[in-house]
Every structure is written in structure tokens, then in C-alpha cells.
Protein backbone atom coordinates (compact mmCIF):
# COMPACT_ATOMS: atom_id res chain seq x y z
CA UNK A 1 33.48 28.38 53.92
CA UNK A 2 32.60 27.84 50.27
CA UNK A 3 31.49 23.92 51.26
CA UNK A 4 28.91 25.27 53.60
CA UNK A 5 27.57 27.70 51.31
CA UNK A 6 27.33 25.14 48.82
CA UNK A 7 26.03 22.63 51.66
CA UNK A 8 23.09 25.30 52.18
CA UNK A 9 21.85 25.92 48.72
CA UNK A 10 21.92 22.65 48.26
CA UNK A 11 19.64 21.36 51.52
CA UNK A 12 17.51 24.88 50.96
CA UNK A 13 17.01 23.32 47.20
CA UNK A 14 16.30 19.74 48.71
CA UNK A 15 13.90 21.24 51.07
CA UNK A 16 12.30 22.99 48.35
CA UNK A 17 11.80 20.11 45.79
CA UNK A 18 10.53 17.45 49.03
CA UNK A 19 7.72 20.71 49.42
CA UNK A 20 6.83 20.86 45.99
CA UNK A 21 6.79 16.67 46.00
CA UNK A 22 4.31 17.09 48.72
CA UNK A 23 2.04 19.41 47.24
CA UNK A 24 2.03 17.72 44.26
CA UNK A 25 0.33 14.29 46.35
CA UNK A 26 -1.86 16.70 48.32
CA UNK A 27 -5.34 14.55 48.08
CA UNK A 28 -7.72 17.00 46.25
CA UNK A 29 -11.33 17.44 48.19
CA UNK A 30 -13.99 15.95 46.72
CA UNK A 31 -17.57 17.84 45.70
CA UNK A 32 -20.78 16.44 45.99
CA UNK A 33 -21.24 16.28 42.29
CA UNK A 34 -18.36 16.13 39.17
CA UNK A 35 -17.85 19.10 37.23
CA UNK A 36 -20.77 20.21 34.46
CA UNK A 37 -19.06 21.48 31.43
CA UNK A 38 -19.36 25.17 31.46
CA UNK A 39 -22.42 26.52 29.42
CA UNK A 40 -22.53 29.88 27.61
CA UNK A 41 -23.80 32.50 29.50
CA UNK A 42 -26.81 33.90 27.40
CA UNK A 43 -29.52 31.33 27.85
CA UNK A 44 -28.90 31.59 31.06
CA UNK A 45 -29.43 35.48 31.31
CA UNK A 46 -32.38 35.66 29.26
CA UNK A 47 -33.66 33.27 31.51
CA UNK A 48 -33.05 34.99 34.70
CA UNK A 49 -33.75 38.26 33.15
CA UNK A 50 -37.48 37.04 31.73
CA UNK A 51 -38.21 35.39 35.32
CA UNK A 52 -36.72 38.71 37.06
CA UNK A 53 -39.36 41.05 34.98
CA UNK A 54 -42.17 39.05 36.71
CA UNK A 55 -42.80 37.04 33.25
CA UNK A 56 -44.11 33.52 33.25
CA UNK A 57 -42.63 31.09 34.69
CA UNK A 58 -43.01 31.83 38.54
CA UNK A 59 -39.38 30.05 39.21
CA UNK A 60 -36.55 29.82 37.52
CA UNK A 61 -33.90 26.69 37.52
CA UNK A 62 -30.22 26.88 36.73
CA UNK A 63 -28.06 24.00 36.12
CA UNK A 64 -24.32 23.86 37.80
CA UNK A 65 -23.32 24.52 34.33
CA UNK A 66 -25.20 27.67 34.09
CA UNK A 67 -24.08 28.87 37.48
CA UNK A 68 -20.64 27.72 36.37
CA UNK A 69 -20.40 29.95 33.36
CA UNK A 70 -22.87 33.05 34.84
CA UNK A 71 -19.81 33.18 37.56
CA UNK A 72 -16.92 33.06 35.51
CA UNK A 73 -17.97 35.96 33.37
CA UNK A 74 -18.98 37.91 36.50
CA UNK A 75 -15.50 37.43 37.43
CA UNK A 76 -13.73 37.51 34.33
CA UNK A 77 -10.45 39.69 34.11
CA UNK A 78 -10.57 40.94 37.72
CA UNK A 79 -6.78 39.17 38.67
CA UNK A 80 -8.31 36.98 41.23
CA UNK A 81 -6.03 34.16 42.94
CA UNK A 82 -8.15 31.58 41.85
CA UNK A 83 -8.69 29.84 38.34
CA UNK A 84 -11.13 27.37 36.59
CA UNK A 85 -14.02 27.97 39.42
CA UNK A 86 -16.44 25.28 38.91
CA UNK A 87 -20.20 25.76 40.80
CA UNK A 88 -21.86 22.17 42.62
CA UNK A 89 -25.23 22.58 43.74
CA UNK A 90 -25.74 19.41 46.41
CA UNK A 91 -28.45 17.46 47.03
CA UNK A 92 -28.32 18.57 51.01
CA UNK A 93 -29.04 22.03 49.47
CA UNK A 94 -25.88 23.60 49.74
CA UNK A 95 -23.43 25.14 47.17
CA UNK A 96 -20.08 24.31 46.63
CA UNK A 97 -17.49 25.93 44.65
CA UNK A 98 -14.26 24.27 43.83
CA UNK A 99 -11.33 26.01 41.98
CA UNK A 100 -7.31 25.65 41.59
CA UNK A 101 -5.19 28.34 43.36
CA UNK A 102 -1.40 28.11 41.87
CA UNK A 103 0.57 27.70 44.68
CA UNK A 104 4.19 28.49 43.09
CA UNK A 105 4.81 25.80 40.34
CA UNK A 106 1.98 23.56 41.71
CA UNK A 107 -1.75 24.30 40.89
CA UNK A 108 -3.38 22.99 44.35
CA UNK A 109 -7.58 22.06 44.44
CA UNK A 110 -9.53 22.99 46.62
CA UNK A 111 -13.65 23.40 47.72
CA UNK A 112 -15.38 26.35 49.40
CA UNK A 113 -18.98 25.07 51.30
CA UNK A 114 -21.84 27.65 51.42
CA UNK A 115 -25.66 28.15 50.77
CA UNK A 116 -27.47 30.35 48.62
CA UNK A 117 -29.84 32.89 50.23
CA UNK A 118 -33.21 34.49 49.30
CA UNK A 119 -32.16 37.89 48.77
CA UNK A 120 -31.95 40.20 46.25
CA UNK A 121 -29.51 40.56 44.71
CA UNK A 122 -28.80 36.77 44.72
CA UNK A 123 -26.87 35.91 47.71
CA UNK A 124 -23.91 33.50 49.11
CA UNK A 125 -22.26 32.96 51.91
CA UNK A 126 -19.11 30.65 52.23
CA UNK A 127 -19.16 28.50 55.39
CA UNK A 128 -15.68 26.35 55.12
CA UNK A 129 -12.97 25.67 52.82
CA UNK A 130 -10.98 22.99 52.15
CA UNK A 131 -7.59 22.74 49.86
CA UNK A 132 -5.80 19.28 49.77
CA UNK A 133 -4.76 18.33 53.15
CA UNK A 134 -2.77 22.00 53.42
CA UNK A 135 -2.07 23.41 56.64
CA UNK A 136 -3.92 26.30 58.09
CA UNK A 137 -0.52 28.24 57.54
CA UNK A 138 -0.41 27.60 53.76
CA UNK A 139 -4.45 27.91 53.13
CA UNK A 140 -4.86 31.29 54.37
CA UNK A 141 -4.15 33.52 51.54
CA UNK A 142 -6.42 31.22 49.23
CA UNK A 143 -9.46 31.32 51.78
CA UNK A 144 -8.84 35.25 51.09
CA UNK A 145 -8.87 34.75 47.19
CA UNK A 146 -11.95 32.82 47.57
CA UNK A 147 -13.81 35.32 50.10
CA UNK A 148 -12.64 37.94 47.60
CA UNK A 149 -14.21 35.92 44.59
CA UNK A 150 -18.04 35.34 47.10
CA UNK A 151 -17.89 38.93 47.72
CA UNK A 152 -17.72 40.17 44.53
CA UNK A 153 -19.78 37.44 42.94
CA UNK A 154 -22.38 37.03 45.25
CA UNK A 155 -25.28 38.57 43.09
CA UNK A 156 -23.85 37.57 39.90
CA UNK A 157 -25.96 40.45 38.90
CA UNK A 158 -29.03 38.54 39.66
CA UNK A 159 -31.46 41.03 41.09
CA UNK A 160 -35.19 40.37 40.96
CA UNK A 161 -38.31 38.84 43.34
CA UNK A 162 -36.08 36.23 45.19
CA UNK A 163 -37.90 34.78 47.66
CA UNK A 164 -37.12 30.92 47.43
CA UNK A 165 -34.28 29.61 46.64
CA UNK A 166 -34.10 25.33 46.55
CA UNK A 167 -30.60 23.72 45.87
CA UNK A 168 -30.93 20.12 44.81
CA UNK A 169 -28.31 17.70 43.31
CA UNK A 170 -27.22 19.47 39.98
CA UNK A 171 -29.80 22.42 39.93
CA UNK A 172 -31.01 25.39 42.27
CA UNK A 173 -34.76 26.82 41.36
CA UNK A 174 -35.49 30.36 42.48
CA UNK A 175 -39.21 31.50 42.98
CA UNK A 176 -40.90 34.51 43.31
């Protein structure tokens, strides 16, 4: 009786390191552009906040790294699944958004796809996922964490006379 105990912890433990060996060789997906080192966020609100009160200039640009750090202080201290969120602004015009989500003892990369929309407040809207090569059955509570994260960062607290926004490789301008 003992043996088979012992015969169980030891396959559940075998199991268990072969799953964490796995995740560990997960491929990473890739983003359209490599990560910006973050920027401080006060150039980039004075900007925003100058172009929001109608002063000149007539558009406004913002760099991945200004998105980058605009976004991590919008988020900053809520608890949320995901760390190290990093923005990518693609030269196809859409917005990516890749982060690590700590998946027990493994951290585990992945990329959320969306666009930026014209509204006011600043808008986005997440249009896929990816993380490593995962399973559907494994991803799901991290496509939550990073719905959770678009929802509440979605303005960024950037309200003012959006009307065009224009994602390019490394930079999205917003006009009035």
C-alpha cells in the first residue's frame, strides 16, 4: 500500500516537472516591433494634455515608449494578472500589447492584437491573443487578465477632440 502511494507522488511529481519543462520551451509570440524602453510619463501628459485643450499642434504623436509608460501607471497597483506590459504600435496600423502572465513557477509571454479607435476617451479594442503555443484550456484565465487590463486602460485618461487616430511602425498620431 505504502509503494503505491509512494509510486503516485512520485509520477504526480514527474508529471508536474515534464509540465513545467514544457512551459518553460513554450515559443514566445513575436510583435511587430522590439520593446521601446519605457519613458516617464510626464512629457507625455503635458503633451496630450496641451493637444487635448485645443492648443497648437493640431495632432499629437506618441512613441511605443510613451504609450508603454502612460499604461503602466494607469494600471499601476490594481493586482492585475499580468506584468511588464509593453505597447507595439505596427506599421499595418494596429496595436499590440505583449506582457508576461506567471503561470505557477514559470513566467509565460504572450501578445494581445487590437486597434486604437477615434473616440473619446481614447479607445481599444483587443481582437486576439496569443501566449506561447498554450492550449485554449491553459490561456483562458490570462485572455481574462488581459481583457481586464483593455477595459480598464482603454482611455488611459486620454479624453479630448479625437477624431483621427494613425498607428504606424513605432508611433500613433491623434488629430483633432
Amino acid at each position: 500500500m505504502i509503494g503505491k502511494v509512494v509510486a503516485l507522488i512520485l509520477g504526480v511529481v514527474v508529471i508536474g516537472v515534464v509540465v513545467v519543462g514544457f512551459m518553460a520551451i513554450v515559443p514566445s509570440p513575436a510583435t511587430c516591433t522590439p520593446d521601446a524602453a519605457v519613458a516617464g510619463t510626464s512629457d507625455a501628459r503635458s503633451r496630450w494634455d496641451a493637444w487635448a485643450a485645443k492648443a497648437p499642434p493640431a495632432s499629437v504623436t506618441f512613441t511605443e515608449a510613451d504609450a508603454t509608460a502612460v499604461l503602466r501607471e494607469q494600471i499601476q497597483g490594481q493586482g492585475l494578472a499580468i506584468k511588464d506590459p509593453v505597447v507595439h504600435f505596427c506599421g499595418d496600423g494596429t496595436a499590440q500589447l505583449s506582457f508576461t502572465y506567471q503561470l505557477g513557477p514559470v513566467p509565460i509571454k504572450g501578445v494581445a492584437v487590437g486597434s486604437v479607435a477615434a473616440t473619446s476617451p481614447l479607445g481599444v479594442t483587443v481582437s486576439s491573443i496569443r501566449i506561447g503555443g498554450l492550449p485554449t484550456a491553459v490561456t483562458d484565465p490570462v485572455v481574462s487578465a488581459v481583457k481586464d487590463v483593455a477595459a480598464q486602460a482603454a482611455s488611459l485618461g486620454l479624453a479630448g477632440p479625437v477624431k483621427v487616430v494613425k498607428v504606424s511602425q513605432g508611433t500613433a498620431t491623434i488629430s483633432q
